[in-house]
C-alpha atoms as a PDB file:
ATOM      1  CA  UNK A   1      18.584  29.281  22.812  1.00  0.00           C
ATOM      2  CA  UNK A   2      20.112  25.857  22.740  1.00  0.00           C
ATOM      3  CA  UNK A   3      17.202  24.090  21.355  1.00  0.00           C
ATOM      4  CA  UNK A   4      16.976  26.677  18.475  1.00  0.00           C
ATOM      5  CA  UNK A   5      20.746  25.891  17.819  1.00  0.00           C
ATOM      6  CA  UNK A   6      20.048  22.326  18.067  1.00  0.00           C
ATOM      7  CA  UNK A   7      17.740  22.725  15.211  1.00  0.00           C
ATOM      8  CA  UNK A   8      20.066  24.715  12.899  1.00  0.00           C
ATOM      9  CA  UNK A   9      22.864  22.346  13.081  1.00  0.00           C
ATOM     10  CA  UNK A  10      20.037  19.417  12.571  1.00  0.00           C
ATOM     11  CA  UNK A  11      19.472  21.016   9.549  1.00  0.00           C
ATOM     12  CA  UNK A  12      22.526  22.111   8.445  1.00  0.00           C
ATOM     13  CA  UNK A  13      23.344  17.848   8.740  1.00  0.00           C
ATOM     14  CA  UNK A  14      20.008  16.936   7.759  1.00  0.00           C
ATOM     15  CA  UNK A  15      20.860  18.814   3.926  1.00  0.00           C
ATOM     16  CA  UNK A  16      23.811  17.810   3.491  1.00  0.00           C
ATOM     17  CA  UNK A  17      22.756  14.134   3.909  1.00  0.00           C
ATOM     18  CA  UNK A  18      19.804  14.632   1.555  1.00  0.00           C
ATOM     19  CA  UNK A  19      22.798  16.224  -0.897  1.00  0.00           C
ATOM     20  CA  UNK A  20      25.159  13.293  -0.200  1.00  0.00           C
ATOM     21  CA  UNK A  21      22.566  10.719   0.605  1.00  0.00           C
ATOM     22  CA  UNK A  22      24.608   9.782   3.527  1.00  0.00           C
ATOM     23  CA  UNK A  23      24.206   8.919   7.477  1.00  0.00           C
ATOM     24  CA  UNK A  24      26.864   9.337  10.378  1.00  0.00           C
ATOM     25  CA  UNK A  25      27.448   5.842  11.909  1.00  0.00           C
ATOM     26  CA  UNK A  26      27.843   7.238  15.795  1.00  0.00           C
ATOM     27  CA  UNK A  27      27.882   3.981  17.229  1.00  0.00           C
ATOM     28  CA  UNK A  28      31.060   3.926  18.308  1.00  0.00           C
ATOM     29  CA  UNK A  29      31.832   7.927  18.512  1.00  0.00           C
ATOM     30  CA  UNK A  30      33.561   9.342  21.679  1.00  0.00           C
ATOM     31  CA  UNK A  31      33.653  13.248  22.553  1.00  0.00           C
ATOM     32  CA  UNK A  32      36.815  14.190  21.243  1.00  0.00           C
ATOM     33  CA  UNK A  33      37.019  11.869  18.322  1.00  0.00           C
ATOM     34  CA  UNK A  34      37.317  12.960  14.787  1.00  0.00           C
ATOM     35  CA  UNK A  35      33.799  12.740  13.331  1.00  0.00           C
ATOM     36  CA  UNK A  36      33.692   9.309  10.924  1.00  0.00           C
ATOM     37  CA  UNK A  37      33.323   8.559   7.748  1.00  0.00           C
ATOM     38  CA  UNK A  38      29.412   9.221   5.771  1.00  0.00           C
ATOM     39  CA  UNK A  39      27.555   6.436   4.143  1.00  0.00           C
ATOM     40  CA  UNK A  40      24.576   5.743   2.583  1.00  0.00           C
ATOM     41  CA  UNK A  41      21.279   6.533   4.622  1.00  0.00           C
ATOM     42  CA  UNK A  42      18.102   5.271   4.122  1.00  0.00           C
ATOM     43  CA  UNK A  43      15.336   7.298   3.321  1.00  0.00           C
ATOM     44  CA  UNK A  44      13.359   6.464   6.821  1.00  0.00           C
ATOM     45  CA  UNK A  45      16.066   8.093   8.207  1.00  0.00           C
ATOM     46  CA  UNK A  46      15.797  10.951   6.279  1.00  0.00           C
ATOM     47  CA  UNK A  47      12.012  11.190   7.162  1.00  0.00           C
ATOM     48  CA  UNK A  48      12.597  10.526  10.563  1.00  0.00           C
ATOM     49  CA  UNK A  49      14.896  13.590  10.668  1.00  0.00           C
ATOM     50  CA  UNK A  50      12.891  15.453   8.807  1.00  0.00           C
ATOM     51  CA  UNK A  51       9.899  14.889  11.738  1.00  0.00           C
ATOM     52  CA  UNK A  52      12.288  16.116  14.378  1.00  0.00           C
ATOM     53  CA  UNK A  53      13.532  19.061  12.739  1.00  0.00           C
ATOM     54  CA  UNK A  54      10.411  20.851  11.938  1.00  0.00           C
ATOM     55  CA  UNK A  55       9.273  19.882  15.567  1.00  0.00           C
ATOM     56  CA  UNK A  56      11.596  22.176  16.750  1.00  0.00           C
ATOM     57  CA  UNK A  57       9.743  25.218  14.319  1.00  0.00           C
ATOM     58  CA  UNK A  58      12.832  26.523  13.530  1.00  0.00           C
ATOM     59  CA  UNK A  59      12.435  28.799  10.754  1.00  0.00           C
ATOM     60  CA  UNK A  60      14.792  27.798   8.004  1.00  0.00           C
ATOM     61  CA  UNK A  61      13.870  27.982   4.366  1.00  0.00           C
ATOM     62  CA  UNK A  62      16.365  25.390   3.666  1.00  0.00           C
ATOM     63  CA  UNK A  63      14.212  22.625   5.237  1.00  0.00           C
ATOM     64  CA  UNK A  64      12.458  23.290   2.387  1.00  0.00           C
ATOM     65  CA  UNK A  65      14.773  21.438   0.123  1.00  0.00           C
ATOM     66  CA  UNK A  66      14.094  18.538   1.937  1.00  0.00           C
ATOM     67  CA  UNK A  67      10.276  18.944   1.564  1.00  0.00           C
ATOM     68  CA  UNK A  68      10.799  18.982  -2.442  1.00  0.00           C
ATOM     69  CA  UNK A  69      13.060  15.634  -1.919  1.00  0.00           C
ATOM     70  CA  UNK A  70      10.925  13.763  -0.179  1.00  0.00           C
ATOM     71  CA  UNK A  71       8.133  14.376  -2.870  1.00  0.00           C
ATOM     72  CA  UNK A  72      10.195  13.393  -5.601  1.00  0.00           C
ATOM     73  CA  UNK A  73      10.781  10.080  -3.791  1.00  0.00           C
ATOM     74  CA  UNK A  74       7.517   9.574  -3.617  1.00  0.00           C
ATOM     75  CA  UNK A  75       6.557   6.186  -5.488  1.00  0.00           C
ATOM     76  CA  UNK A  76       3.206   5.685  -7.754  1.00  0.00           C
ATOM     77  CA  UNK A  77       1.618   3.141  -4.770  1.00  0.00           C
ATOM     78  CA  UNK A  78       1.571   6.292  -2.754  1.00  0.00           C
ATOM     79  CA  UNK A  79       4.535   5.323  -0.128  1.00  0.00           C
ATOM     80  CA  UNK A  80       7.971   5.679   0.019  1.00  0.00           C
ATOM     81  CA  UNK A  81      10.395   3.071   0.108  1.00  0.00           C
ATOM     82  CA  UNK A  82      14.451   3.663   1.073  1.00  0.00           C
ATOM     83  CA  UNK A  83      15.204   0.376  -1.137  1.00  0.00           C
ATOM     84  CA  UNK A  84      13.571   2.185  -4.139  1.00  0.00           C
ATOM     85  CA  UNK A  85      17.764   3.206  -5.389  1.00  0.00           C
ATOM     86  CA  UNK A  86      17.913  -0.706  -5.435  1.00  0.00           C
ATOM     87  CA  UNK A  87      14.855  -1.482  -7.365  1.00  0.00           C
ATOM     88  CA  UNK A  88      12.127  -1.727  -5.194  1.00  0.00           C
ATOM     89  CA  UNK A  89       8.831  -0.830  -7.150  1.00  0.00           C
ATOM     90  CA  UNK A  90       6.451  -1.345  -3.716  1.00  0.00           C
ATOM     91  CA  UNK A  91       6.476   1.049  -1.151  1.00  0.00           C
ATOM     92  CA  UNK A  92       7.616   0.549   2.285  1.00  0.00           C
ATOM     93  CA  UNK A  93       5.359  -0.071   5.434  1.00  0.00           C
ATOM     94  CA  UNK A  94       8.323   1.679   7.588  1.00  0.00           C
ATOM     95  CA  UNK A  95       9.607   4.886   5.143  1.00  0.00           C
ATOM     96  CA  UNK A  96       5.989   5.622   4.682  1.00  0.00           C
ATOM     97  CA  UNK A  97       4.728   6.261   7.947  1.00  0.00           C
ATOM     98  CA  UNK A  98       8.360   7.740   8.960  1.00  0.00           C
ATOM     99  CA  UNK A  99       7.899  10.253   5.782  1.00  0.00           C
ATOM    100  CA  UNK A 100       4.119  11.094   6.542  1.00  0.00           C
ATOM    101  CA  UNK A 101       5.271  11.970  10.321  1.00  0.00           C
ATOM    102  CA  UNK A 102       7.607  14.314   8.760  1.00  0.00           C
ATOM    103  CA  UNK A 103       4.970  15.507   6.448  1.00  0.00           C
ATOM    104  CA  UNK A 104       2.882  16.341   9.285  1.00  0.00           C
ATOM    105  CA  UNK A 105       5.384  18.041  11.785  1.00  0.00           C
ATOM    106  CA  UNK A 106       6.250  19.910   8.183  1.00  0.00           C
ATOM    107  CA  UNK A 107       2.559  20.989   7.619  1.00  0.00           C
ATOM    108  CA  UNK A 108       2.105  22.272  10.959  1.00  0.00           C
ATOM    109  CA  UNK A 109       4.892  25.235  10.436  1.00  0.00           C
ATOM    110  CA  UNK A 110       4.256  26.299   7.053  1.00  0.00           C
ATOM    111  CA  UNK A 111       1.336  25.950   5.300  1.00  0.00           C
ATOM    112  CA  UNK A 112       0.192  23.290   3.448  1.00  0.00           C
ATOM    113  CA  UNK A 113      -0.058  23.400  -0.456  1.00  0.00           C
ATOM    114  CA  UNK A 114      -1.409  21.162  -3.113  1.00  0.00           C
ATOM    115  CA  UNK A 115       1.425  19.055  -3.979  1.00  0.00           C
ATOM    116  CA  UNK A 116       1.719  18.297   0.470  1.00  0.00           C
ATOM    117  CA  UNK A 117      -2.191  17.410   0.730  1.00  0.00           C
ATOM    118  CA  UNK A 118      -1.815  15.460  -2.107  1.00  0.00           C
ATOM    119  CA  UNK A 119       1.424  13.737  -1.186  1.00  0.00           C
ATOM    120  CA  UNK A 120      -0.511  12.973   1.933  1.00  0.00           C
ATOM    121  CA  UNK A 121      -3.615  12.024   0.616  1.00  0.00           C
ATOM    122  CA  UNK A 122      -1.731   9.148  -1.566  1.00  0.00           C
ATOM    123  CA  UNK A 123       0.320   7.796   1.132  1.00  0.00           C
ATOM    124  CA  UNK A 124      -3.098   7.708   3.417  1.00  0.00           C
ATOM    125  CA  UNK A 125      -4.442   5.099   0.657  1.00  0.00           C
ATOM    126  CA  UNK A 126      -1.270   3.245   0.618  1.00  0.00           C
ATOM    127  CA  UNK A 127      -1.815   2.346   4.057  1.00  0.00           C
ATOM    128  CA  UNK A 128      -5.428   2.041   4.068  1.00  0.00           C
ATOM    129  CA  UNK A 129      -5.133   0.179   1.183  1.00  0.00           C
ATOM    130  CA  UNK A 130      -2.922  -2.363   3.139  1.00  0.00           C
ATOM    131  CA  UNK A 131      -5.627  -2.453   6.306  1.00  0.00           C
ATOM    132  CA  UNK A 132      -2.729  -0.941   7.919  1.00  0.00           C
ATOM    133  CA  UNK A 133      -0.990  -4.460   8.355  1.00  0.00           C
ATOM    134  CA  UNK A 134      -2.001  -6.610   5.693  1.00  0.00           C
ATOM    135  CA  UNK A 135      -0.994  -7.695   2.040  1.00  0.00           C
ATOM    136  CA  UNK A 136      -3.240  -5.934  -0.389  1.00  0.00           C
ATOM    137  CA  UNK A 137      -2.781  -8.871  -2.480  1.00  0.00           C
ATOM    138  CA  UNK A 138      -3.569 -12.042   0.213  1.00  0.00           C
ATOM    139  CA  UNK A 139      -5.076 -10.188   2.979  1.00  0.00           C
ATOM    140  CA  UNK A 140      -2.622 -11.753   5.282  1.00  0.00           C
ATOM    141  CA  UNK A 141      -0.433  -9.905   8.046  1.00  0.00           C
ATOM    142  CA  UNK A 142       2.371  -9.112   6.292  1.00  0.00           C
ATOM    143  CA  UNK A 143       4.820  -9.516   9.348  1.00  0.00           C
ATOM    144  CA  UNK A 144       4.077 -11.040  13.043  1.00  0.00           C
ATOM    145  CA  UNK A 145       6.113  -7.462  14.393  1.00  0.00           C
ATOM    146  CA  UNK A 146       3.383  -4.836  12.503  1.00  0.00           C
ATOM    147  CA  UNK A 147       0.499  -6.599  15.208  1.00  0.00           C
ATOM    148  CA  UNK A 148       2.541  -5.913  18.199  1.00  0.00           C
ATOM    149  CA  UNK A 149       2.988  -2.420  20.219  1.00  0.00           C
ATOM    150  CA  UNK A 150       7.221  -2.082  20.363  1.00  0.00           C
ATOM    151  CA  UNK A 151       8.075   1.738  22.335  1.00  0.00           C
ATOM    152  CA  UNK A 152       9.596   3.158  21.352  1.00  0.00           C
ATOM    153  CA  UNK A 153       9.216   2.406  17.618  1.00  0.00           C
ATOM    154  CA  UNK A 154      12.514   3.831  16.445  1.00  0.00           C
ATOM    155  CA  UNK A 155      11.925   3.322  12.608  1.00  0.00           C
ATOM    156  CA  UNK A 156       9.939   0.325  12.569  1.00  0.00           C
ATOM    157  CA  UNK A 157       6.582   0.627  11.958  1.00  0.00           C
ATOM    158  CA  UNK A 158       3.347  -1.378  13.244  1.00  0.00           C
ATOM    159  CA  UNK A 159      -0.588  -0.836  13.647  1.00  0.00           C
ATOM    160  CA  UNK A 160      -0.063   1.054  16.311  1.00  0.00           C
ATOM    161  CA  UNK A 161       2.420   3.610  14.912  1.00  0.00           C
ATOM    162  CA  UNK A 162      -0.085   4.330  11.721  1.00  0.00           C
ATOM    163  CA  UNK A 163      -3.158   4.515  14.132  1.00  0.00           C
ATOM    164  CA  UNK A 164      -1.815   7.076  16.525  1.00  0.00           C
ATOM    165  CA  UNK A 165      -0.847   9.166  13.337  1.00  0.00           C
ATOM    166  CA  UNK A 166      -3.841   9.057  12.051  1.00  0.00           C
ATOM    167  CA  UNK A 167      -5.257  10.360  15.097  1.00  0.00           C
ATOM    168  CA  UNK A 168      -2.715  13.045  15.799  1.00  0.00           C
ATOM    169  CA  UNK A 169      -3.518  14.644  12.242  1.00  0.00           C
ATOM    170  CA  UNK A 170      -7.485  14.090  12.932  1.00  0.00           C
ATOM    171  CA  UNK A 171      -7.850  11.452   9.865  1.00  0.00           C
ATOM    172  CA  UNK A 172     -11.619  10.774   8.916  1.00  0.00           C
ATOM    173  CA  UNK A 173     -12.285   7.404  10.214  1.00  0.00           C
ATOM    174  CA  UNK A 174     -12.233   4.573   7.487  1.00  0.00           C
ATOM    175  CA  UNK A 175     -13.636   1.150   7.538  1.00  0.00           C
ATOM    176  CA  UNK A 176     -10.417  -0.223   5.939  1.00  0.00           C
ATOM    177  CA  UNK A 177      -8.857   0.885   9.770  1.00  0.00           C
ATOM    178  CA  UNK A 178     -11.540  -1.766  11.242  1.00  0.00           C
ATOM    179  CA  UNK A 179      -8.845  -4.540  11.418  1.00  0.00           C
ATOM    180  CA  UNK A 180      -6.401  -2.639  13.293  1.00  0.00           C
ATOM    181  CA  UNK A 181      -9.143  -1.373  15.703  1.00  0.00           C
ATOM    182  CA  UNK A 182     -10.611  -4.959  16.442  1.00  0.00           C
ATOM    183  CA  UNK A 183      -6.980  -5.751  17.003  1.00  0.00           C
ATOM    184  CA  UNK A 184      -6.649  -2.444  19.600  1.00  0.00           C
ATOM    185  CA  UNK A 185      -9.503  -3.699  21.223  1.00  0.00           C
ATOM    186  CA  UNK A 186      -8.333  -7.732  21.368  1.00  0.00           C
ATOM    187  CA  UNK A 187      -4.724  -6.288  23.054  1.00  0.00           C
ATOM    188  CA  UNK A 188      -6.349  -4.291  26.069  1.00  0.00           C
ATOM    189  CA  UNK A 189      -5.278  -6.201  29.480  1.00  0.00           C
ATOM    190  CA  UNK A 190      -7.856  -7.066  32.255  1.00  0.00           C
ATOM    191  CA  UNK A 191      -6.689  -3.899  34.197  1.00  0.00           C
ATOM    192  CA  UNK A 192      -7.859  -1.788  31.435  1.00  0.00           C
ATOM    193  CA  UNK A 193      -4.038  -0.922  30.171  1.00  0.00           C
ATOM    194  CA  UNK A 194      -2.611  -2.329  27.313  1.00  0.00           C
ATOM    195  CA  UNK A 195       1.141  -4.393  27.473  1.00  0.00           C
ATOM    196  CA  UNK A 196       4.741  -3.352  27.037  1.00  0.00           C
ATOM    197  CA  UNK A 197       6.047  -6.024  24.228  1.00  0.00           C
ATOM    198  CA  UNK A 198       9.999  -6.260  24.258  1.00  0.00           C
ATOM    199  CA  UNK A 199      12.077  -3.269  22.912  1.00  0.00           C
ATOM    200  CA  UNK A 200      13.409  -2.949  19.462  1.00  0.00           C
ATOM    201  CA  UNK A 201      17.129  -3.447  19.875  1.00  0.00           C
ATOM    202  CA  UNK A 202      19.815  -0.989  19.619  1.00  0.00           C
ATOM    203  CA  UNK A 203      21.194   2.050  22.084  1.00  0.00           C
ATOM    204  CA  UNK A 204      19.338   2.180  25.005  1.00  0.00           C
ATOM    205  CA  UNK A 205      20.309   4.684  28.835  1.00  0.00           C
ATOM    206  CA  UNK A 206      17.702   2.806  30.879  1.00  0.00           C
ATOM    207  CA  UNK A 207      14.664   0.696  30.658  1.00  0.00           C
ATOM    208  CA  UNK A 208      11.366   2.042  30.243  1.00  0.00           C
ATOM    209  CA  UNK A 209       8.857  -0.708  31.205  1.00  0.00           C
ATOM    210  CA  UNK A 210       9.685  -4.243  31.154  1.00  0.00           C
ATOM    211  CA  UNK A 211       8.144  -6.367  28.548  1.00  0.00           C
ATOM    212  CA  UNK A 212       4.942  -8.270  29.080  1.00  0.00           C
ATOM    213  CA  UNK A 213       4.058  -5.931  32.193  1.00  0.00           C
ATOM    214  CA  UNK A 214       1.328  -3.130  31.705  1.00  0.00           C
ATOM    215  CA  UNK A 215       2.565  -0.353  29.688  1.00  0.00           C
ATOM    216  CA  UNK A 216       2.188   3.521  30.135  1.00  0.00           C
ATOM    217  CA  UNK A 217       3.024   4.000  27.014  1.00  0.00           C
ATOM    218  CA  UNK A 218       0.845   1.898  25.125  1.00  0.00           C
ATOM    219  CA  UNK A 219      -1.516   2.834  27.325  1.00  0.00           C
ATOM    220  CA  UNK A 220      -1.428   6.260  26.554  1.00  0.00           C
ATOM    221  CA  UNK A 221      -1.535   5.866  22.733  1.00  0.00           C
ATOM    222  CA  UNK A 222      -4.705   3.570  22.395  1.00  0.00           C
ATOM    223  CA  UNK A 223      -6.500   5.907  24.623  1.00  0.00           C
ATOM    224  CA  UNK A 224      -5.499   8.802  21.954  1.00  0.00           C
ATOM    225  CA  UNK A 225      -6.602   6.794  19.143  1.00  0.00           C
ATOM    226  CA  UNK A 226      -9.908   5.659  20.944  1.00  0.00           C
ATOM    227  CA  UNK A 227     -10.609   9.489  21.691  1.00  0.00           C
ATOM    228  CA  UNK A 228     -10.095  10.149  18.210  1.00  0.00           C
ATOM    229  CA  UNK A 229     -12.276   6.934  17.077  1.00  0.00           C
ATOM    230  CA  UNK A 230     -15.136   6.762  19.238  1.00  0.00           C
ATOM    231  CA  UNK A 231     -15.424  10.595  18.518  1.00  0.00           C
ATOM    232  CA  UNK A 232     -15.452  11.299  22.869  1.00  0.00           C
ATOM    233  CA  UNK A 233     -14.110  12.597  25.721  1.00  0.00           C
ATOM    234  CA  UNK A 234     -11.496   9.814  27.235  1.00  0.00           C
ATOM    235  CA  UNK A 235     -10.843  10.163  30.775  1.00  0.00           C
ATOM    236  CA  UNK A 236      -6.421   9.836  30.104  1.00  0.00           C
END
């Protein structure tokens, strides 16, 4: 019972920051405090809340408005990018894979139609397009922070992020994802785990792992995506 009324007051916030295009700023909020002032939020955000709602499969036609926003948003590279209101005109390594989470989570309570798979489909090549890290244009990393494994990833996005999504919605394998493999491959420690890099800052209740020790975590998701690659059983 209070999970499902979790979920319908997520919702109930969720639209009317899609209406608004707002975010609560709770940073400083105390029980008993008057609720502050909404401001803009960014569209990774919105996608980010979108992935938690339908994870709770509450059934709420409204969430459906949301679905229908996040489409519109959708930019012709096939991503999504929260600066887009500002003039961006190239999709966002971060909104995208925070959007195509949501899409997912979405997908798995109703059922998916043409305009999802090919929402999806277009935001798959956007990445793929990008070896999952790299400039499309150079063939460079595009930032130092998209090689490493940060957990959690709040809404920053890296190899790993887009590689354990791709497994989790059981992605045909590409050759494009061959860089982000070899690089999978190059960060597994001596003692068969892979590290714990330093956390991403912001709010944190207690430490998971400490950085530069082996990580459970990390652990955990390249043995998922290696399951899903090598196409075999993964002792986990």
């Amino acid at each position: 019972m209070v999970t499902i009324r979790c979920a319908f007051y997520s919702i109930i916030v969720l639209l009317v920051i899609v209406t608004a295009g707002c975010s609560i700023d709770d940073s400083s909020l105390k029980v008993g405090m008057s609720a502050p002032s909404l401001r803009t939020k960014t569209l990774h955000d919105v996608g980010g809340d979108f992935s938690r709602i339908t994870t709770y499969r509450y059934p709420d036609e409204r969430i459906h408005s949301v679905f229908d926003y996040l489409l519109n948003e959708q930019m012709s590279d096939g991503g999504w990018n929260c600066d887009r209101i500002k003039g961006a005109t190239h999709s966002s390594f971060h909104t995208t894979i925070s959007v195509l989470e949501g899409l997912h989570e979405y997908a798995s309570v109703y059922p998916a139609s043409a305009s999802l798979i090919d929402a999806t489909q277009r935001a798959h090549e956007f990445l793929l397009e990008h070896h999952l890290y790299k400039s499309h244009r150079t063939g460079k990393t595009v930032h130092p922070t998209m090689t490493r494994m940060h957990f959690p990833p709040r809404w920053h996005y890296d190899f790993i992020r887009a590689l354990d999504y791709f497994q989790n919605v059981n992605a045909p394998r590409d050759e494009r994802m061959n860089d982000a493999m070899e690089l999978l491959f190059r960060k597994q420690r001596k003692d068969g785990c892979w590290p714990a890099y330093r956390p991403w800052t912001g709010r944190m209740y207690f430490e998971m792992e400490k950085a530069g020790a082996s990580s459970r975590w990390n652990t955990l998701r390249a043995l998922r995506v290696l399951k899903w690659w090598e196409g075999k059983s993964i002792i986990m």
